[in-house]
N, C-alpha and C. Protein backbone atom coordinates (compact mmCIF):
# COMPACT_ATOMS: atom_id res chain seq x y z
N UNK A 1 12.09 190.11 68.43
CA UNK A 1 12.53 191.46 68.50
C UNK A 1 11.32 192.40 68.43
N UNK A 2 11.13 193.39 69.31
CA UNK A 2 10.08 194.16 68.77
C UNK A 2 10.16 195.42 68.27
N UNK A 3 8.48 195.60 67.84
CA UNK A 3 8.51 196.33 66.47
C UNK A 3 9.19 197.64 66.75
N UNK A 4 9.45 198.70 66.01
CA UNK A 4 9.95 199.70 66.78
C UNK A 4 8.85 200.68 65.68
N UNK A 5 8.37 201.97 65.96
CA UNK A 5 7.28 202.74 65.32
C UNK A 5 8.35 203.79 65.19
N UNK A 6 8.77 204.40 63.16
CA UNK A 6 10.15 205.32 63.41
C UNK A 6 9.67 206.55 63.00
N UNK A 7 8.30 206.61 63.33
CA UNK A 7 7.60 208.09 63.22
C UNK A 7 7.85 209.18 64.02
N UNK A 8 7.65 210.14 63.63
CA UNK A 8 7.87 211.09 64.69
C UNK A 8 6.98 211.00 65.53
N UNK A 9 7.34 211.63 66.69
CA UNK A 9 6.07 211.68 67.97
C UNK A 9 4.79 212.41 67.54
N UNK A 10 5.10 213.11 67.12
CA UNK A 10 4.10 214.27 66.90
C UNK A 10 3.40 213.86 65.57
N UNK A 11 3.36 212.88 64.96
CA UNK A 11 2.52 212.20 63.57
C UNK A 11 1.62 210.83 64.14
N UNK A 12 0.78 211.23 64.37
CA UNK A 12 0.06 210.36 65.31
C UNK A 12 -0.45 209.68 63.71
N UNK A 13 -1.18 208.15 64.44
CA UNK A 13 -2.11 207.48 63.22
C UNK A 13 -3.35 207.89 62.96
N UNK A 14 -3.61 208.12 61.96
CA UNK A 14 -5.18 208.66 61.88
C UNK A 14 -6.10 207.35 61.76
N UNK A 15 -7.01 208.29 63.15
CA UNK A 15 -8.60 207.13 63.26
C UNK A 15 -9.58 207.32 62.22
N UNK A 16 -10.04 206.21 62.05
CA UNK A 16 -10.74 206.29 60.87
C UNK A 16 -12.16 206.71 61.24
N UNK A 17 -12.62 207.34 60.29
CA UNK A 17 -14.04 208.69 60.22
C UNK A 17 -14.70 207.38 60.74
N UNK A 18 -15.68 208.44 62.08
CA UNK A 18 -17.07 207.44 61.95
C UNK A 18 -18.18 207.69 60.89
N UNK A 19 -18.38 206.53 60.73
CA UNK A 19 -19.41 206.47 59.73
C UNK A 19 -20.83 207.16 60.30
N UNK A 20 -21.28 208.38 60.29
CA UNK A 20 -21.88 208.71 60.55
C UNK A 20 -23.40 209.35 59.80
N UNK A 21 -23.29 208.64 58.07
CA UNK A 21 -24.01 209.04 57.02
C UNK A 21 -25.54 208.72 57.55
N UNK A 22 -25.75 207.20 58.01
CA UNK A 22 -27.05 207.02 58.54
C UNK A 22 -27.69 207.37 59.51
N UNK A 23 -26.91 207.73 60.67
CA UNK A 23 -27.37 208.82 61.85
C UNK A 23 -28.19 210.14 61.37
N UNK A 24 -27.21 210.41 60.29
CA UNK A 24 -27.45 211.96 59.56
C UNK A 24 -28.95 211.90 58.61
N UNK A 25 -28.72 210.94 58.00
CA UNK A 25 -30.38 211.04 56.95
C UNK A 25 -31.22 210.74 57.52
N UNK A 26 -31.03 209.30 58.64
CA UNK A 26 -32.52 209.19 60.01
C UNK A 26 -32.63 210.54 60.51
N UNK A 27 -31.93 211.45 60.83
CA UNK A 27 -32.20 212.53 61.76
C UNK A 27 -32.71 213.65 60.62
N UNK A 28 -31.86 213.72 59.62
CA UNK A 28 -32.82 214.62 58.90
C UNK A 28 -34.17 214.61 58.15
N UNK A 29 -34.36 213.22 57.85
CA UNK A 29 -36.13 212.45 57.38
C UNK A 29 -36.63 212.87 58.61
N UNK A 30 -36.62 212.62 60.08
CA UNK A 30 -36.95 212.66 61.30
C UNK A 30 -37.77 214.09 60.91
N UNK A 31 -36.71 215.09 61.30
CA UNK A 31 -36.96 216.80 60.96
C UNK A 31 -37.79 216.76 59.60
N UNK A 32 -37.77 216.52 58.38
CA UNK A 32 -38.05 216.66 57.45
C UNK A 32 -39.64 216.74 57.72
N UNK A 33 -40.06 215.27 58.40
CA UNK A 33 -41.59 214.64 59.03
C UNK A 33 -42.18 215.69 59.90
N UNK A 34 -41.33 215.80 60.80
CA UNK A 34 -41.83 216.42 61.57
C UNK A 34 -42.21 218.30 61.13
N UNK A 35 -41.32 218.51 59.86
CA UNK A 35 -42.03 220.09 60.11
C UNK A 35 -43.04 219.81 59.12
N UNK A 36 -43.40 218.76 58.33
CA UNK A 36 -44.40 218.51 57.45
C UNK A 36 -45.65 218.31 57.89
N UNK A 37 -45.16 217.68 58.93
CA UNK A 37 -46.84 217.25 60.32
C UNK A 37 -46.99 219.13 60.72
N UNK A 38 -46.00 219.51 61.48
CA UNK A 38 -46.59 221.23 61.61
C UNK A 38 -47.08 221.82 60.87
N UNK A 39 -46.38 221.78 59.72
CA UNK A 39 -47.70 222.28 58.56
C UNK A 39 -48.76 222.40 58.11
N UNK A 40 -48.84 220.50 57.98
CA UNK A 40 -49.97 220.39 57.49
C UNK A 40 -51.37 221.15 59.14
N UNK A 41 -50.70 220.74 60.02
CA UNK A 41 -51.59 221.17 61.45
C UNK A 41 -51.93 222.65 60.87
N UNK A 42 -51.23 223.45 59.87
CA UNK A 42 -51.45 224.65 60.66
C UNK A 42 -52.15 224.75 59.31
N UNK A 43 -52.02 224.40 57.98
CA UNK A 43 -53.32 224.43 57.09
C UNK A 43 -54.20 223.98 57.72
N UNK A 44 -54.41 223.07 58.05
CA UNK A 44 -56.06 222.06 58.83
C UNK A 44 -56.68 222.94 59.60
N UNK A 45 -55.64 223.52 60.63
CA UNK A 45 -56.22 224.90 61.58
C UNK A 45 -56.92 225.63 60.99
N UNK A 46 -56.49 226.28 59.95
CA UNK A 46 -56.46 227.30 59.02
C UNK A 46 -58.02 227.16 58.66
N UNK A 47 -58.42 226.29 58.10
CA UNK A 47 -59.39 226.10 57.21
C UNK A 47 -60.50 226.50 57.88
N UNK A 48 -61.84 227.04 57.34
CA UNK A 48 -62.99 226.79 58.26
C UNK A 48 -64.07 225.75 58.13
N UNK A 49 -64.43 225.65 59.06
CA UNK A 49 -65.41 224.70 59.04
C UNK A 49 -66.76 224.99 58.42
N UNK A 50 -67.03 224.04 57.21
CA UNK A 50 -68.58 224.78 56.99
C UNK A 50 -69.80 224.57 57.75
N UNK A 51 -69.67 223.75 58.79
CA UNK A 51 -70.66 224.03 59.95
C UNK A 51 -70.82 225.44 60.48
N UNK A 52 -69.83 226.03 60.26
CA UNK A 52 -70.02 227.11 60.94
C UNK A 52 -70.97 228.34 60.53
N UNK A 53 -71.35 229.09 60.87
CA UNK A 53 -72.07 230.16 60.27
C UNK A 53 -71.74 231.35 61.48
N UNK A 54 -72.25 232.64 60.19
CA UNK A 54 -72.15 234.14 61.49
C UNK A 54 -73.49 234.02 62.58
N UNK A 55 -73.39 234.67 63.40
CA UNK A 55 -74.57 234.70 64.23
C UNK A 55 -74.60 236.35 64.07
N UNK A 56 -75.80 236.72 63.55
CA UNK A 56 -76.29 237.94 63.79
C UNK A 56 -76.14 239.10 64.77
N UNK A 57 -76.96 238.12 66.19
CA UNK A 57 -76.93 238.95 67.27
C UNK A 57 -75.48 238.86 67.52
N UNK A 58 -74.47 238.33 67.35
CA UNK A 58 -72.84 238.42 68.41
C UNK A 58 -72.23 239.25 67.32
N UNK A 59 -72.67 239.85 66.82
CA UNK A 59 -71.92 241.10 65.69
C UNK A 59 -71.14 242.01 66.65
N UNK A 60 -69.78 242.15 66.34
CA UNK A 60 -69.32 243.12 67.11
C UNK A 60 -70.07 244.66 67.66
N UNK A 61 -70.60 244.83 66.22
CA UNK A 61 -71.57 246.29 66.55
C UNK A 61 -72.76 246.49 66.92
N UNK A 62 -73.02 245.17 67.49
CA UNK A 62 -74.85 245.43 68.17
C UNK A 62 -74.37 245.57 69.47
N UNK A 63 -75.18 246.30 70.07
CA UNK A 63 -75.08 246.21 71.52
C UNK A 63 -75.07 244.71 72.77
N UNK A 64 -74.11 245.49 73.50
CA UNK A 64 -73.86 244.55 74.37
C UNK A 64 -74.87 244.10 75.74
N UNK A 65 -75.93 243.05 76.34
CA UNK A 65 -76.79 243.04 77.07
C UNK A 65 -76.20 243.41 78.87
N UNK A 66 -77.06 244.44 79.18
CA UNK A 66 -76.53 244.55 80.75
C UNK A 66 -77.03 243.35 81.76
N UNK A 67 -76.85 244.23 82.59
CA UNK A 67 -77.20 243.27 83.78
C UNK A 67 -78.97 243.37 84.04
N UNK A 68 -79.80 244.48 83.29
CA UNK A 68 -80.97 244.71 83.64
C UNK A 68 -81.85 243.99 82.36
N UNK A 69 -81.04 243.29 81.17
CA UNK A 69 -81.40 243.10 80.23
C UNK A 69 -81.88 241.09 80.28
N UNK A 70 -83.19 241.40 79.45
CA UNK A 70 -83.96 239.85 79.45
C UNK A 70 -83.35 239.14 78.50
N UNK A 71 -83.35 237.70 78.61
CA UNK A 71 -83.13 237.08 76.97
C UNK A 71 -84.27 237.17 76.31
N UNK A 72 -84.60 237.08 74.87
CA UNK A 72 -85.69 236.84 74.13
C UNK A 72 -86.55 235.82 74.71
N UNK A 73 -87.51 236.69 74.46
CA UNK A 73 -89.10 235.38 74.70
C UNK A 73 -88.93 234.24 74.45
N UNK A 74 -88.23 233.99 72.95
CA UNK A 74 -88.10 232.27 72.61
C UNK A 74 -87.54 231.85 73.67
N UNK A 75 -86.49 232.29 74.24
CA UNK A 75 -85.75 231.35 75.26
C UNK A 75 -85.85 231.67 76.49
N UNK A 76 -86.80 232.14 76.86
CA UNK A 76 -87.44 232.24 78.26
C UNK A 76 -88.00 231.20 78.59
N UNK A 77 -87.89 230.41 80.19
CA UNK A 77 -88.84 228.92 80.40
C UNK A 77 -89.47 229.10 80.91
N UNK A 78 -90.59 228.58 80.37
CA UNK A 78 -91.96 228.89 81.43
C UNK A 78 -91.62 228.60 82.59
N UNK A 79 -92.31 229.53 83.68
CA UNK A 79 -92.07 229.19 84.87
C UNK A 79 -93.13 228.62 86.36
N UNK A 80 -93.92 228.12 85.06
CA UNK A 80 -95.64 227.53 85.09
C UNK A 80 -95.58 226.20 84.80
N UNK A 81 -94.48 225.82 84.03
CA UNK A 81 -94.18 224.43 83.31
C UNK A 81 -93.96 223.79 84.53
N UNK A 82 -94.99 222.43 84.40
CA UNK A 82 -94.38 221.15 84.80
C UNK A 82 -93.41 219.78 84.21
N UNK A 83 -92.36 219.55 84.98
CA UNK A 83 -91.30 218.97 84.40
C UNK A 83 -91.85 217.50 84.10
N UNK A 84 -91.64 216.74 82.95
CA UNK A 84 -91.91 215.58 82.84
C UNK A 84 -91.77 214.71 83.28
N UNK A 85 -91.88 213.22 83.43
CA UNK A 85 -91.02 212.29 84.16
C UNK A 85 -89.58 212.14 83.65
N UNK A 86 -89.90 211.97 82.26
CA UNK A 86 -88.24 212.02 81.61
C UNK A 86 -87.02 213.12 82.42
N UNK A 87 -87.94 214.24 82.42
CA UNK A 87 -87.12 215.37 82.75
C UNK A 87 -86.85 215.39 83.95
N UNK A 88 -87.42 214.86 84.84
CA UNK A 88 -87.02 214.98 86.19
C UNK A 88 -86.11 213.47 86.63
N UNK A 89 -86.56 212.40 85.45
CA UNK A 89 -85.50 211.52 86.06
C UNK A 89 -83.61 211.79 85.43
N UNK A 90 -83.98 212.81 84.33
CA UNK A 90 -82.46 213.49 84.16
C UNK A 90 -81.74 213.94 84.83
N UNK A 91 -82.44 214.68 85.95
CA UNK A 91 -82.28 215.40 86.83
C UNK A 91 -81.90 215.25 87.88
N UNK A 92 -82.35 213.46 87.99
CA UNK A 92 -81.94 213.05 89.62
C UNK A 92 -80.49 212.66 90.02
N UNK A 93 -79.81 212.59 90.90
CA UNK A 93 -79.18 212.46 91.29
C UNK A 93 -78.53 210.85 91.01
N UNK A 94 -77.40 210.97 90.78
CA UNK A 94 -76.51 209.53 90.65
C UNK A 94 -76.98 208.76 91.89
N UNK A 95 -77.13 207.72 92.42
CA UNK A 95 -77.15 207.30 94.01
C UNK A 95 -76.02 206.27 93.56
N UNK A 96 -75.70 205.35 92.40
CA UNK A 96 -74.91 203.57 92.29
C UNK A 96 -73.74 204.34 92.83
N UNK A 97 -72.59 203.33 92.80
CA UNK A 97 -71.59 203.18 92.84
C UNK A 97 -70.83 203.91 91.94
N UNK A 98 -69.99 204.34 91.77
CA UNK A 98 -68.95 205.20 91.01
C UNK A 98 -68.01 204.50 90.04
N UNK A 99 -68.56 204.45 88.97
CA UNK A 99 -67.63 203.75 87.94
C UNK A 99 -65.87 203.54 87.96
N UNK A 100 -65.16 202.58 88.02
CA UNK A 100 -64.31 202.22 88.35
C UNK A 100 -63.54 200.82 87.40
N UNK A 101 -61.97 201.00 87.61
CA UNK A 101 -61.59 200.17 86.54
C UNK A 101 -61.06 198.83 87.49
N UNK A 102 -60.78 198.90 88.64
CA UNK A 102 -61.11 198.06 89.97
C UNK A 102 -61.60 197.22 89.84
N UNK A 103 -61.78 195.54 90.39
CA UNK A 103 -63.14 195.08 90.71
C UNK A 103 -63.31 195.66 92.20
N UNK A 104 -64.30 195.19 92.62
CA UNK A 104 -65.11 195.24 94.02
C UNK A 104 -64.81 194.11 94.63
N UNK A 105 -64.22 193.69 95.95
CA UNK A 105 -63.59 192.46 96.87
C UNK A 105 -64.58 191.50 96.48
N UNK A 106 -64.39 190.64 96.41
CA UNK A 106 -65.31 189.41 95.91
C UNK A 106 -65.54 189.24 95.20
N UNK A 107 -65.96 189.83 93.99
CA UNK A 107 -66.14 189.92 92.48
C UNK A 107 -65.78 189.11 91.83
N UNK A 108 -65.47 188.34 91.01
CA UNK A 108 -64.63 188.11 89.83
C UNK A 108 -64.78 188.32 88.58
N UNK A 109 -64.09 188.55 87.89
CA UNK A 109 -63.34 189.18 86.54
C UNK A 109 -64.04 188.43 85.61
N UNK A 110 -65.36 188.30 84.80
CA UNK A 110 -65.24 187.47 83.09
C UNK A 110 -66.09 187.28 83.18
């Protein structure tokens, strides 16, 4: 014989809750991490570096150099100077091959 259900239509069965507690604390540790990493980024930003120092001449209130203006003597290059060998083999031009993560046809690997 079958069963007969003598509920009303309209009293449906209730589905049972998803368990959704561990979705919820992974996702909020997730957030938690993540605005802790922004933070800390934006102290680290923050900080200065003690390498650093003021530079004198880039003071907002010294004057600004034109277009008719020299750099200082110190950093003027002679223009009498002959370049060394060192210095001119810095200078030269790449001619090899172009570094590459490739082999070259024939090559082998090891």
């Amino acid at each position: 014989m079958p069963k007969f259900d003598h509920r009303h239509p309209d009293q449906h069965t209730r589905k049972p809750k998803p368990k959704t507690f561990g979705l919820s604390a992974l996702s909020l540790g997730a957030a938690a991490i993540g605005l802790g990493g922004a933070l800390l980024a934006v102290f680290l930003r923050s900080r200065k570096n003690p390498a650093e120092h003021a530079a004198p001449d880039l003071a907002l209130d010294k004057p600004r150099p034109g277009a008719d203006d020299r750099a200082p003597e110190a950093f003027r290059p002679d223009p009498t100077a002959v370049p060394t060998k060192a210095e001119r083999e810095s200078l030269r031009p790449a001619t090899g091959p172009a570094p590459s993560f490739a082999a070259d046809r024939g090559s082998t690997l090891g």
